[in-house]
C-alpha atoms as a PDB file:
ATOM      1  CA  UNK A   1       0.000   0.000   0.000  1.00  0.00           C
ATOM      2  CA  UNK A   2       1.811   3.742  -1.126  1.00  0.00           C
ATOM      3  CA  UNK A   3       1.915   5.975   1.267  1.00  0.00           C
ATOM      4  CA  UNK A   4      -1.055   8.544   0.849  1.00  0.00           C
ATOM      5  CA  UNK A   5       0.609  12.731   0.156  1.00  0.00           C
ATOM      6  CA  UNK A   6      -0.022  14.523   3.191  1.00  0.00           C
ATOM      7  CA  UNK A   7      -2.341  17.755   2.737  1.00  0.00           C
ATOM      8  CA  UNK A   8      -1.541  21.407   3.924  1.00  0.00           C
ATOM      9  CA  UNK A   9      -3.900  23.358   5.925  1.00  0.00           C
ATOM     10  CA  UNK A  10      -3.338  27.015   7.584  1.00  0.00           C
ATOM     11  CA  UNK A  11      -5.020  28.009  10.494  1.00  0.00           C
ATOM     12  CA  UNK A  12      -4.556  31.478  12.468  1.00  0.00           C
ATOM     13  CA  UNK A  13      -4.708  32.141  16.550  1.00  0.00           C
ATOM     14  CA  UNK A  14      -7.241  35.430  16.668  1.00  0.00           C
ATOM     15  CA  UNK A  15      -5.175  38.161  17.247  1.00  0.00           C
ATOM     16  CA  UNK A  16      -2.874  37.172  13.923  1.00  0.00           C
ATOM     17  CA  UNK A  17      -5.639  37.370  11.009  1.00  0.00           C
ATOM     18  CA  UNK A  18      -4.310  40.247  10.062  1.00  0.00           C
ATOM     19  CA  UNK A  19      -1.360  38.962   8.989  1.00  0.00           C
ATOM     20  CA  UNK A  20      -2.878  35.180   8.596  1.00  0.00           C
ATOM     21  CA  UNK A  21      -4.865  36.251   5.866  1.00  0.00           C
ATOM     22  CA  UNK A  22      -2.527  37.954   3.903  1.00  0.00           C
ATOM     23  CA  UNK A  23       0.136  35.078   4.282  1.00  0.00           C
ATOM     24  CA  UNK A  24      -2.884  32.619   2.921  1.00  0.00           C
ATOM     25  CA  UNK A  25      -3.130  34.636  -0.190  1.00  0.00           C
ATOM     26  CA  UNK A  26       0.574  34.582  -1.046  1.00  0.00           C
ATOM     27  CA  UNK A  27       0.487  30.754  -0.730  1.00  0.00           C
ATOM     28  CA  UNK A  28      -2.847  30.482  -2.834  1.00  0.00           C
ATOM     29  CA  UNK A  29      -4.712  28.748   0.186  1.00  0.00           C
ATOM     30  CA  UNK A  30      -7.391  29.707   2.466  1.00  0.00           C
ATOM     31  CA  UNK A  31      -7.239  29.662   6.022  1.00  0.00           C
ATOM     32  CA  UNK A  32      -8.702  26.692   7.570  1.00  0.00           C
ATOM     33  CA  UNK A  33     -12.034  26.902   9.844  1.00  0.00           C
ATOM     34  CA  UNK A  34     -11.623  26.735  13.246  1.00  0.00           C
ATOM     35  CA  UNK A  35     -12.830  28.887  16.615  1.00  0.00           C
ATOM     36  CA  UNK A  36     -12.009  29.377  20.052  1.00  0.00           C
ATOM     37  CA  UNK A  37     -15.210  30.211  22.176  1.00  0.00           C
ATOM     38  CA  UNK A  38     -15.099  31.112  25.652  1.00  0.00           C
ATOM     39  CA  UNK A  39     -16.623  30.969  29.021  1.00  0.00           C
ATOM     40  CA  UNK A  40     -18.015  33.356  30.933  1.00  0.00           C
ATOM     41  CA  UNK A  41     -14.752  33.741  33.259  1.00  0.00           C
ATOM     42  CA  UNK A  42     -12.652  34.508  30.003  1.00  0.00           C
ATOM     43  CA  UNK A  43     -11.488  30.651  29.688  1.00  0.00           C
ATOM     44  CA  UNK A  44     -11.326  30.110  25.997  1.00  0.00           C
ATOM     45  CA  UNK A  45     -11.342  26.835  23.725  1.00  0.00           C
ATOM     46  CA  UNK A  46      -9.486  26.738  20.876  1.00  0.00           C
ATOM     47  CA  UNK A  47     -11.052  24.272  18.329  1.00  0.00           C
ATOM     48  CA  UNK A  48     -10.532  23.003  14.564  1.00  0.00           C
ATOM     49  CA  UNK A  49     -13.963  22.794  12.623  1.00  0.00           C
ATOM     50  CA  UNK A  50     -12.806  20.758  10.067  1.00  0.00           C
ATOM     51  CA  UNK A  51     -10.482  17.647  10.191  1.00  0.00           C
ATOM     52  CA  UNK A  52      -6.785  17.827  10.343  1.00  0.00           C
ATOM     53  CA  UNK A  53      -5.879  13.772  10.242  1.00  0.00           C
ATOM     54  CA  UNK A  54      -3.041  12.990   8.643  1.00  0.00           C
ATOM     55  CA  UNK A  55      -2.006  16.732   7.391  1.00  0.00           C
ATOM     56  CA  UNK A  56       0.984  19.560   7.834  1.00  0.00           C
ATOM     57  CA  UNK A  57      -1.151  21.923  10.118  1.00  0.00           C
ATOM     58  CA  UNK A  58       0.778  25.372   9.954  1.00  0.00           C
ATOM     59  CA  UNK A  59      -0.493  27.471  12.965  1.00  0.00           C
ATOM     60  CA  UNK A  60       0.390  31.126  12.442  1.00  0.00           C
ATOM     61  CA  UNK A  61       0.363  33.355  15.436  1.00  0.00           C
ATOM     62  CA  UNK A  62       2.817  36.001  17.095  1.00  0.00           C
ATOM     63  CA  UNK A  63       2.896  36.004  20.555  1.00  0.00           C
ATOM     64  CA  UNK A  64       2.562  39.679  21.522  1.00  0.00           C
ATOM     65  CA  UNK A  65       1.116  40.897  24.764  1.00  0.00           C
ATOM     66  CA  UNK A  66      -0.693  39.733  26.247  1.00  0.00           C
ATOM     67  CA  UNK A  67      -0.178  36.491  27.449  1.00  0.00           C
ATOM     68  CA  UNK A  68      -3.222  34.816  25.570  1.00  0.00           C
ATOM     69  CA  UNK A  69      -1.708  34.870  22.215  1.00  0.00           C
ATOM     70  CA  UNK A  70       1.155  32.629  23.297  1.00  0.00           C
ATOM     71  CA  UNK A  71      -1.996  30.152  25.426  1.00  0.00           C
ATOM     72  CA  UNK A  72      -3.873  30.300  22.743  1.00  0.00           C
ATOM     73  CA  UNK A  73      -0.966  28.974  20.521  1.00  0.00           C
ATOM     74  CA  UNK A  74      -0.105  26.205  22.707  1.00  0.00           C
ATOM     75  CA  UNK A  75      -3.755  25.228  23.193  1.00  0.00           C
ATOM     76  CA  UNK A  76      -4.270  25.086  19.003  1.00  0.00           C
ATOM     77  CA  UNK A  77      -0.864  22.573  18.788  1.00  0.00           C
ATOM     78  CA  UNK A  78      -2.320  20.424  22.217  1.00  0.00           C
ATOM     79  CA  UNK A  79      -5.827  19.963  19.765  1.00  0.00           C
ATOM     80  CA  UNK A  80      -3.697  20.095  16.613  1.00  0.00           C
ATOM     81  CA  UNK A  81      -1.734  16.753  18.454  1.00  0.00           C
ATOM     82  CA  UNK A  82      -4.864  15.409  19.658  1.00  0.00           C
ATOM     83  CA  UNK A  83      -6.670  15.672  16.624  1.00  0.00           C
ATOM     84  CA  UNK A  84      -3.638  13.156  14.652  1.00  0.00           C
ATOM     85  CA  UNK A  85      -2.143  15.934  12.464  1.00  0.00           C
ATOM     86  CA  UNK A  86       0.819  14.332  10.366  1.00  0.00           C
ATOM     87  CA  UNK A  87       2.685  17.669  11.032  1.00  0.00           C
ATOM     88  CA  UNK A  88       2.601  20.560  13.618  1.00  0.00           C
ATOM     89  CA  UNK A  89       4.006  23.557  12.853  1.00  0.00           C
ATOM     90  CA  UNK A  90       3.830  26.706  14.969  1.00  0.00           C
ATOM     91  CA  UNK A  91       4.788  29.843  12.618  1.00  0.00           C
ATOM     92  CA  UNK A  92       5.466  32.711  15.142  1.00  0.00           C
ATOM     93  CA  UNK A  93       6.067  35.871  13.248  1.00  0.00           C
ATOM     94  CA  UNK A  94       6.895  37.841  16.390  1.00  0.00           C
ATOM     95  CA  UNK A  95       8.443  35.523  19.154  1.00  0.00           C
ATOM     96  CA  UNK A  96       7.504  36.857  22.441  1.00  0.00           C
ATOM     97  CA  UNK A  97       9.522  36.824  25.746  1.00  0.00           C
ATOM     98  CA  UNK A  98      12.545  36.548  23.674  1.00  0.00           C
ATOM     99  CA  UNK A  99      14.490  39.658  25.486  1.00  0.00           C
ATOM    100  CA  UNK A 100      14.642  36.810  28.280  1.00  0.00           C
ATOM    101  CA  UNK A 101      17.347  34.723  26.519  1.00  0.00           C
ATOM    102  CA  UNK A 102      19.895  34.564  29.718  1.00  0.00           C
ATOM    103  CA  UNK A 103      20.099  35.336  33.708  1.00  0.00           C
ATOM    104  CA  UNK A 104      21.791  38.677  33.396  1.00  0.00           C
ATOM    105  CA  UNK A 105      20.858  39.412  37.118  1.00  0.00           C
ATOM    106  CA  UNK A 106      20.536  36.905  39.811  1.00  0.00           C
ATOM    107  CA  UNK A 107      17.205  35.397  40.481  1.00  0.00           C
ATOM    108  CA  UNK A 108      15.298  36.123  37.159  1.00  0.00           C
ATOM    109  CA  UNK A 109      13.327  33.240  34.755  1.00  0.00           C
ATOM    110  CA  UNK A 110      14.969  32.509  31.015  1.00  0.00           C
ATOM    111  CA  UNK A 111      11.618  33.184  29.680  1.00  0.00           C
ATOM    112  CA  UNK A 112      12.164  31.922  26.372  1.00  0.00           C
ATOM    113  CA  UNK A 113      13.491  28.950  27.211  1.00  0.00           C
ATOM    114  CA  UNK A 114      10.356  28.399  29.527  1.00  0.00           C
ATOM    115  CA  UNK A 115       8.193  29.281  26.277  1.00  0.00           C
ATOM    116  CA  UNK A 116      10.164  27.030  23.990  1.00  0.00           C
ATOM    117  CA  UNK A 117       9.823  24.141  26.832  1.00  0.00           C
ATOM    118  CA  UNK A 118       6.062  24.535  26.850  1.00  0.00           C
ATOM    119  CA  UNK A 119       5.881  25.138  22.897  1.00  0.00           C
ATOM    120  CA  UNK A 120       7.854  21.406  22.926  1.00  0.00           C
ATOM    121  CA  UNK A 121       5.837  19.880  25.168  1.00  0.00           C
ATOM    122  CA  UNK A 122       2.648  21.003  23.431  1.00  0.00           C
ATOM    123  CA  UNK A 123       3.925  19.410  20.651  1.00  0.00           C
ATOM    124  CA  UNK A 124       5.417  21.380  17.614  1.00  0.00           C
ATOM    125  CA  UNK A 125       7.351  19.381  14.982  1.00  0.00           C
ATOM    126  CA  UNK A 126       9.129  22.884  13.818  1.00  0.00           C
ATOM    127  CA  UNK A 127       9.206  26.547  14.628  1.00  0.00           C
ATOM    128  CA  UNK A 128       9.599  28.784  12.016  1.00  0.00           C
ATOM    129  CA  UNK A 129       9.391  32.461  12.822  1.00  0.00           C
ATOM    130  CA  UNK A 130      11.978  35.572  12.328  1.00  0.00           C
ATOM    131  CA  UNK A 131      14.261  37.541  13.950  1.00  0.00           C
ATOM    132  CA  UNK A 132      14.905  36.292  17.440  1.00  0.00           C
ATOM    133  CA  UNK A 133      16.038  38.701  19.777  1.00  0.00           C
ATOM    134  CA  UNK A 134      19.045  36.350  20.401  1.00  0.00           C
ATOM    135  CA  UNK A 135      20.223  33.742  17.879  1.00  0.00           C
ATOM    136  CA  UNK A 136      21.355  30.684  20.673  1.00  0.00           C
ATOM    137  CA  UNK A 137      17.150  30.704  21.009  1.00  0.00           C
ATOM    138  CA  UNK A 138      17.506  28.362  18.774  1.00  0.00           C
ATOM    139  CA  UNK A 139      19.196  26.312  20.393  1.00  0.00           C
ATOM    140  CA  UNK A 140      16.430  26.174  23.017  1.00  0.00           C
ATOM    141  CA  UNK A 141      14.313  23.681  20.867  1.00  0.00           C
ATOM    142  CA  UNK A 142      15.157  20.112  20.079  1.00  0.00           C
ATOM    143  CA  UNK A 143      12.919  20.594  16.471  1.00  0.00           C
ATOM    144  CA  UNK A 144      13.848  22.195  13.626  1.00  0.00           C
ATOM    145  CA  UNK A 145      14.128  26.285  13.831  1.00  0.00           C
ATOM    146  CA  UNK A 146      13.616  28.303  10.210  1.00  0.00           C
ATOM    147  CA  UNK A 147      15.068  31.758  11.583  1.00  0.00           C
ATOM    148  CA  UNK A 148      14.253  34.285   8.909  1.00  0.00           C
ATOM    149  CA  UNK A 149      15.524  37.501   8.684  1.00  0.00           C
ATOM    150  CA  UNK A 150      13.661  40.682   7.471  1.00  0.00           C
ATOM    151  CA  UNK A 151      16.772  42.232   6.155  1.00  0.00           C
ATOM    152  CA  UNK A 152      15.554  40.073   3.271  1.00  0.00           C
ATOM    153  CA  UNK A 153      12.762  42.566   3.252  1.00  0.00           C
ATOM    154  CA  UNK A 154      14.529  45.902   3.947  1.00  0.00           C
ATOM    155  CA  UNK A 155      17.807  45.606   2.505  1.00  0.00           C
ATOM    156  CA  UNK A 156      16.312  45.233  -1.663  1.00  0.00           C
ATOM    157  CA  UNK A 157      13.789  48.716   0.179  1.00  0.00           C
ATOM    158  CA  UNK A 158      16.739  50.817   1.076  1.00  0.00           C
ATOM    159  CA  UNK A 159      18.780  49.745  -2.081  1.00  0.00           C
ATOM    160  CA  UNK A 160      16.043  51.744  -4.217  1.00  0.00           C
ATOM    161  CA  UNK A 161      16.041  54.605  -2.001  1.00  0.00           C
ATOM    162  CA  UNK A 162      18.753  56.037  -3.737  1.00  0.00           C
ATOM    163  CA  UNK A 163      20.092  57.315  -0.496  1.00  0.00           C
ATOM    164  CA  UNK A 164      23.653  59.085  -1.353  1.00  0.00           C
ATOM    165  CA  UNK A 165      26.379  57.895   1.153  1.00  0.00           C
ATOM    166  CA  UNK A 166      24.914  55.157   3.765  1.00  0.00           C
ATOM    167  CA  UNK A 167      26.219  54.125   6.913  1.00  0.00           C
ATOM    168  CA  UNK A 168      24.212  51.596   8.956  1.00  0.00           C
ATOM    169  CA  UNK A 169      24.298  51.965  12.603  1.00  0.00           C
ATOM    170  CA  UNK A 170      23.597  49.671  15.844  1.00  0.00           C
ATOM    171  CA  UNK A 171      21.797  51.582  18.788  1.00  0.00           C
ATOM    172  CA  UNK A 172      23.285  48.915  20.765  1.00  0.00           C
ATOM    173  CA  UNK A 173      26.399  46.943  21.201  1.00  0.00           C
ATOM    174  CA  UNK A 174      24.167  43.509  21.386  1.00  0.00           C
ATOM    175  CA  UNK A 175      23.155  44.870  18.004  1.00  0.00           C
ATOM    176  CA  UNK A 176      26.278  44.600  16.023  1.00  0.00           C
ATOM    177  CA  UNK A 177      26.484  41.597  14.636  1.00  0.00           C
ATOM    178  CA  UNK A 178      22.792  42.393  12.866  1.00  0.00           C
ATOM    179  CA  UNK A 179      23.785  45.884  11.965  1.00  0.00           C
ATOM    180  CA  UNK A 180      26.985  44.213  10.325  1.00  0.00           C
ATOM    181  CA  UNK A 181      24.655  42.088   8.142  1.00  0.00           C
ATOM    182  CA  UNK A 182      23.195  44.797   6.865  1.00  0.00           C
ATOM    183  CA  UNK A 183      26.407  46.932   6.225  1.00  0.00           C
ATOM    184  CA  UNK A 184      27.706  44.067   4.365  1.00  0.00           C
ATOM    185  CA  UNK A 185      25.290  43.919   1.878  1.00  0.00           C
ATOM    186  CA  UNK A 186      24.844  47.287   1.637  1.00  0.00           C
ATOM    187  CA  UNK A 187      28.337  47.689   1.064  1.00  0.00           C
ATOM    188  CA  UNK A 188      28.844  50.311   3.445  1.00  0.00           C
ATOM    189  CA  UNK A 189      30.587  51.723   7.075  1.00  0.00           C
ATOM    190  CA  UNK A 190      28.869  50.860  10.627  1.00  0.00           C
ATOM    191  CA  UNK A 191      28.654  53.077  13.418  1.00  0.00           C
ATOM    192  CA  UNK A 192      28.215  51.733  17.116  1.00  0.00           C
ATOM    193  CA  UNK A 193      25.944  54.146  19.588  1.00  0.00           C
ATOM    194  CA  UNK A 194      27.364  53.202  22.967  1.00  0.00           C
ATOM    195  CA  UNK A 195      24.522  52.930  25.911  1.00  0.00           C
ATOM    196  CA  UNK A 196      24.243  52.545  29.273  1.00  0.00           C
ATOM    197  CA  UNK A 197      20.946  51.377  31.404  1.00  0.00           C
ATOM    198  CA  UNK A 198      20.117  50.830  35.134  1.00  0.00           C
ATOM    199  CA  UNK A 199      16.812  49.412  34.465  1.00  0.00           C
ATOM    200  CA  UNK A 200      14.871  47.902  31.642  1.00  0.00           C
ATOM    201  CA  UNK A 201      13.730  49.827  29.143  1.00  0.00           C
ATOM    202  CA  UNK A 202      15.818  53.556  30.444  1.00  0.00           C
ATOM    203  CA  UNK A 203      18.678  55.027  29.615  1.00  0.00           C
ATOM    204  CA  UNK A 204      21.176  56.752  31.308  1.00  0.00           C
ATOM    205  CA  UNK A 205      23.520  57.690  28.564  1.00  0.00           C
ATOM    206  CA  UNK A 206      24.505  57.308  25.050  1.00  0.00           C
ATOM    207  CA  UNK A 207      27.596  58.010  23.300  1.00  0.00           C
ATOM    208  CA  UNK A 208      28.345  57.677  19.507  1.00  0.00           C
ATOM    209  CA  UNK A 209      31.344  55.452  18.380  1.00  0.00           C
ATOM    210  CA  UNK A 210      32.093  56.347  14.357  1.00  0.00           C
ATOM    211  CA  UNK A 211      31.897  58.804  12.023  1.00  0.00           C
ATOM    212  CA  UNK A 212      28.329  59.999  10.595  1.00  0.00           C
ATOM    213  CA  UNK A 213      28.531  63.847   9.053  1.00  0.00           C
ATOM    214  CA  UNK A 214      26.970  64.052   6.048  1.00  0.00           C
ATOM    215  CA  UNK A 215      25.643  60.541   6.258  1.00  0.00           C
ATOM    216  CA  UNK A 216      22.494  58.927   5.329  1.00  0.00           C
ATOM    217  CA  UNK A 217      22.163  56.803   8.784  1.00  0.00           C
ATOM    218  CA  UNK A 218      20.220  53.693   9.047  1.00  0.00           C
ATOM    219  CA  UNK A 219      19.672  52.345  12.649  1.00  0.00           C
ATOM    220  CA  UNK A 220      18.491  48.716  12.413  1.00  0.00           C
ATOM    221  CA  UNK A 221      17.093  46.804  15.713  1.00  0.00           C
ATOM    222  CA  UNK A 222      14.849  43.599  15.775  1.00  0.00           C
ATOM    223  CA  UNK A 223      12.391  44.914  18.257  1.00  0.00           C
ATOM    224  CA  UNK A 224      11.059  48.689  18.730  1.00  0.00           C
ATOM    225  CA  UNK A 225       9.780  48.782  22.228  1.00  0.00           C
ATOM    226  CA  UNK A 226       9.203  52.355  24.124  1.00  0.00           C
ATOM    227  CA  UNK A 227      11.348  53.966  21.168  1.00  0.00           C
ATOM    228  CA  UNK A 228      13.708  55.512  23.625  1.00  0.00           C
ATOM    229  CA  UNK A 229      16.658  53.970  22.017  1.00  0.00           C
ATOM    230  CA  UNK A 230      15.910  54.764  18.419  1.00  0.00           C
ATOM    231  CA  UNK A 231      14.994  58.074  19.394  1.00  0.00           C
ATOM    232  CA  UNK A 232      17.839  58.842  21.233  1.00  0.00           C
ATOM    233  CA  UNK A 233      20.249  57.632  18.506  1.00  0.00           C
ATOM    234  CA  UNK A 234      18.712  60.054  15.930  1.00  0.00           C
ATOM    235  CA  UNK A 235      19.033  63.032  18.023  1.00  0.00           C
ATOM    236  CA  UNK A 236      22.500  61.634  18.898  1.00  0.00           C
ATOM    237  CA  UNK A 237      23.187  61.038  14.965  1.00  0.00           C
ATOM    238  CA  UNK A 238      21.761  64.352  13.960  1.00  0.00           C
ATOM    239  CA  UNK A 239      23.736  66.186  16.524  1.00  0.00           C
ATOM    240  CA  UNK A 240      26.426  64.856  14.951  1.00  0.00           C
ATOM    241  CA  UNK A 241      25.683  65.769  11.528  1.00  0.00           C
ATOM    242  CA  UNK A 242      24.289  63.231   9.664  1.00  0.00           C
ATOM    243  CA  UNK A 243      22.179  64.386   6.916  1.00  0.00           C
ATOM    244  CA  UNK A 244      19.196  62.104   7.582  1.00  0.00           C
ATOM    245  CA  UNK A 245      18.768  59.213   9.993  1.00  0.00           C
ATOM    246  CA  UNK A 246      15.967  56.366   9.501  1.00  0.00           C
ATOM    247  CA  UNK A 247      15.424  53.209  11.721  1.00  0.00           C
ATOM    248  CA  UNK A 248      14.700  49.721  10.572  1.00  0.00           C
ATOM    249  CA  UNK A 249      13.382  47.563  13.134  1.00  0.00           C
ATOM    250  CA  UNK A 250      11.904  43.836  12.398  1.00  0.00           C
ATOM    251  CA  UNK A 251       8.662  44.031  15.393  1.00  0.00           C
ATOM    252  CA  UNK A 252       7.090  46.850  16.198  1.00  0.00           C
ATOM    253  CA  UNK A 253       5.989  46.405  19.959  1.00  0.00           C
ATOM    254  CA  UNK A 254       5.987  49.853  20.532  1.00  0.00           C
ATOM    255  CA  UNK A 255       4.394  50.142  23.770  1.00  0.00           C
ATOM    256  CA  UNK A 256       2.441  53.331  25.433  1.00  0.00           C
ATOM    257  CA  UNK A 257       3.194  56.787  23.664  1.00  0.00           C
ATOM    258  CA  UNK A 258       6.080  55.138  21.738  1.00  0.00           C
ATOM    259  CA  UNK A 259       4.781  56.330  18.424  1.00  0.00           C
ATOM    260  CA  UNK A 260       4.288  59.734  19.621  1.00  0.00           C
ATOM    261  CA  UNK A 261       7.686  60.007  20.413  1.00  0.00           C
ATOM    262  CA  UNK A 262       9.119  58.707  17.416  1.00  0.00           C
ATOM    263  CA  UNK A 263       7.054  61.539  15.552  1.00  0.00           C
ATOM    264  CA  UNK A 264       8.500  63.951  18.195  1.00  0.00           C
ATOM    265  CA  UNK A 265      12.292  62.912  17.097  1.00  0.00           C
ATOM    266  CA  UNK A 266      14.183  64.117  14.169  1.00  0.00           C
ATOM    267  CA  UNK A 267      13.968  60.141  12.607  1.00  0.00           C
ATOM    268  CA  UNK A 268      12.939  60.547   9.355  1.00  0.00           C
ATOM    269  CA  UNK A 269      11.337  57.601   8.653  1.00  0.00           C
ATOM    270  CA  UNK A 270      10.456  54.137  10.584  1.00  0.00           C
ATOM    271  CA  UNK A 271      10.764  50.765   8.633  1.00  0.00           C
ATOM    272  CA  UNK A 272       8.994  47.939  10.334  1.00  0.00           C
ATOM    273  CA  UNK A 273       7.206  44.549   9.089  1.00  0.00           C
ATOM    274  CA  UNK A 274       3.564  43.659  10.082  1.00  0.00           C
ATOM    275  CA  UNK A 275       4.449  40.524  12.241  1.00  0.00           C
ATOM    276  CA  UNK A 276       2.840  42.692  15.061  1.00  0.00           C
ATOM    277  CA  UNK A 277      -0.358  45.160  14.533  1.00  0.00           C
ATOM    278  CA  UNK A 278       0.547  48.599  14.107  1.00  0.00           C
ATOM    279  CA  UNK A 279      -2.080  50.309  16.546  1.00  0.00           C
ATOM    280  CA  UNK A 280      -2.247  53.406  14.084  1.00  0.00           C
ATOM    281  CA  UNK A 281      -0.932  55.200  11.137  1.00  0.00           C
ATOM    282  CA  UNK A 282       1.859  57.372  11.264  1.00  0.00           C
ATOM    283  CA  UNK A 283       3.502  59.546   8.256  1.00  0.00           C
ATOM    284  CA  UNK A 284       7.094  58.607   9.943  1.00  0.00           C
ATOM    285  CA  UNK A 285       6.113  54.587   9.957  1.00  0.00           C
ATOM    286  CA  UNK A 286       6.578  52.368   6.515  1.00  0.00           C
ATOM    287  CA  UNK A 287       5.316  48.941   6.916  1.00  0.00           C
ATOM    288  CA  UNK A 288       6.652  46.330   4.847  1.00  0.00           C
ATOM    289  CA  UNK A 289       4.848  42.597   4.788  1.00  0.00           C
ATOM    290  CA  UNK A 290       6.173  39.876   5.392  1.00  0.00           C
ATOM    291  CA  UNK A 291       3.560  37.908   4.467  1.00  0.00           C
ATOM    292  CA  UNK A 292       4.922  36.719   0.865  1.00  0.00           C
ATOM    293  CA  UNK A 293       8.337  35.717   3.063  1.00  0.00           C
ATOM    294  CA  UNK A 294       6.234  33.049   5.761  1.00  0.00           C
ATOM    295  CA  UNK A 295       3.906  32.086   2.566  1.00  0.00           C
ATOM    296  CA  UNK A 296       7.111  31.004   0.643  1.00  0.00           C
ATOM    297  CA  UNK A 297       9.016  29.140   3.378  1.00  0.00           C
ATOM    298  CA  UNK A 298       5.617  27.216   4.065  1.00  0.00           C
ATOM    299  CA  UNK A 299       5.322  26.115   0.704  1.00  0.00           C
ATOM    300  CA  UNK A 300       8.912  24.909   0.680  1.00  0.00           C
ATOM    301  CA  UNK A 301       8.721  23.291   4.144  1.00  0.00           C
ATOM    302  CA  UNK A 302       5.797  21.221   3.169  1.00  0.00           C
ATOM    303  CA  UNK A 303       7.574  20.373  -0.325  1.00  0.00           C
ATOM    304  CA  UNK A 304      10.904  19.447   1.860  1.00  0.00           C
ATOM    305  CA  UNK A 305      12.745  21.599  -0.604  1.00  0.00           C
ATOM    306  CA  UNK A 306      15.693  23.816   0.526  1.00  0.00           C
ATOM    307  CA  UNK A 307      15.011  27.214   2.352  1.00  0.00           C
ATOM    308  CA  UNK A 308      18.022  29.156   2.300  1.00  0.00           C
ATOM    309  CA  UNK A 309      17.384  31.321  -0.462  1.00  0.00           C
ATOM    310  CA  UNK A 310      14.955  32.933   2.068  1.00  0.00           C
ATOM    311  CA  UNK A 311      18.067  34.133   4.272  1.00  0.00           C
ATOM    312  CA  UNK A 312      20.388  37.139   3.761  1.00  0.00           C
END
């Protein structure tokens, strides 16, 4: 007896449709039914309305605050298991609790290694999602990780620009090594800002390491969060005479009045992906999809063909 071809199906957690939909059209599908009531205490049920047996079920969802994106995730791959898909993947756009990658102070949780455990134990066959805030997250899992990288999205977007004389910039010495991605294929110079912080999310200084007159600075990050940082390094950068100064950052959390002080800065212009909700318009924010990136790796994960032409 030959072994029957598996099927494909796509199914979205709630607060990801957004995106879910879009990624759907890209790959020519449609979303499969499925719905997640809830009780009266705010306990919810994710469930599939249609079978899964025997299939590649791709569950798309970023786990952004708050927490019930990332329960709501795990509860779709428990019923995914239970319901004898072939395959589960979880596709995870924006991986939350990834800033918790290491015990930099004493008695703290590794958050993402606590949501990678309970992401295993649910039962994912394979992660794929894009731009970890730390790159040994991977290393967290015992399935295969697909680690994309938006810089396949922004880097062919600044190219036509036809910005002058570029020089990329980390706001961050964590930073450097995706900054230097960036430089390299943009053929150009990095600059370094310097920071220092006593608590999350505030800083007590900055200093500028590099040369930036006259420059046309990009500032790239993975994650734009209060926008301190970014808005700090423009003023820093323009202070210093660079002739414009624009950020590129892969998820944009951008938490309370974030937005309102990027459009308070003298940043030119934002570039972030859609892997998390913008909550409004902005004339400083550009937001590129990444949509026709997740919808191509699918494809070629469920064809078991070779995904590293979707890297930089």
């Amino acid at each position: 007896m030959k072994n029957m071809p598996s099927t494909i199906k796509l199914f979205t957690g709630n607060e990801s449709r957004y995106l879910s939909d879009k990624i759907a059209q890209h790959a020519g599908m449609e979303l499969g039914r499925s719905s997640c009531p809830r009780f009266a205490d705010g306990e919810f049920e994710p469930c599939y309305e249609e079978t899964i047996r025997g299939s590649f079920t791709f569950i798309i969802q970023s786990t952004f605050a708050p927490a019930d994106n990332l329960l709501e995730l795990l509860l779709m791959v428990d019923a995914a298991k239970r319901a004898s898909a072939y395959k589960v993947i979880a596709v995870i756009p924006y991986f939350g609790y990834a800033r918790q990658d290491r015990k930099d102070r004493p008695r703290v949780s590794i958050g993402a290694k606590l949501v990678a455990d309970m992401l295993s134990v649910a039962g994912i066959d394979r992660l794929i999602t894009m731009d970890l805030h730390a790159d040994q997250i991977q290393g967290f899992f015992n399935v295969p990780v697909d680690h994309l990288s938006a810089g396949a999205l922004f880097i062919p977007y600044i190219k036509q620009m036809g910005l002058q004389d570029i020089v990329v910039a980390s706001p961050d010495t964590g930073g450097t090594k995706r900054a230097n991605v960036f430089a390299k294929h943009l053929e150009t110079d990095m600059v370094i800002c310097h920071k220092t912080r006593t608590k999350a999310n505030l800083i007590d200084s900055m200093t500028l390491i590099g040369e930036v007159e006259n420059k046309d600075v990009i500032i790239v990050d993975d994650i734009i969060d209060t926008a301190g940082t970014i808005a700090k390094a423009a003023d820093l950068m323009k202070s210093k005479g660079a002739r414009s100064v624009r950020a590129v950052a892969t998820h944009a959390v951008l938490s309370g009045s974030a937005i309102e002080l990027l459009e308070a800065s003298s940043i030119d212009e934002v570039l972030l992906t859609d892997s998390i909700p913008l909550r409004r318009p902005s004339e400083k924010i550009t937001v590129l999809s990444c949509a026709a990136l997740f919808a191509e790796v699918i494809q070629k994960v469920y064809e078991n063909k070779s995904i590293s032409s979707s890297f930089i």
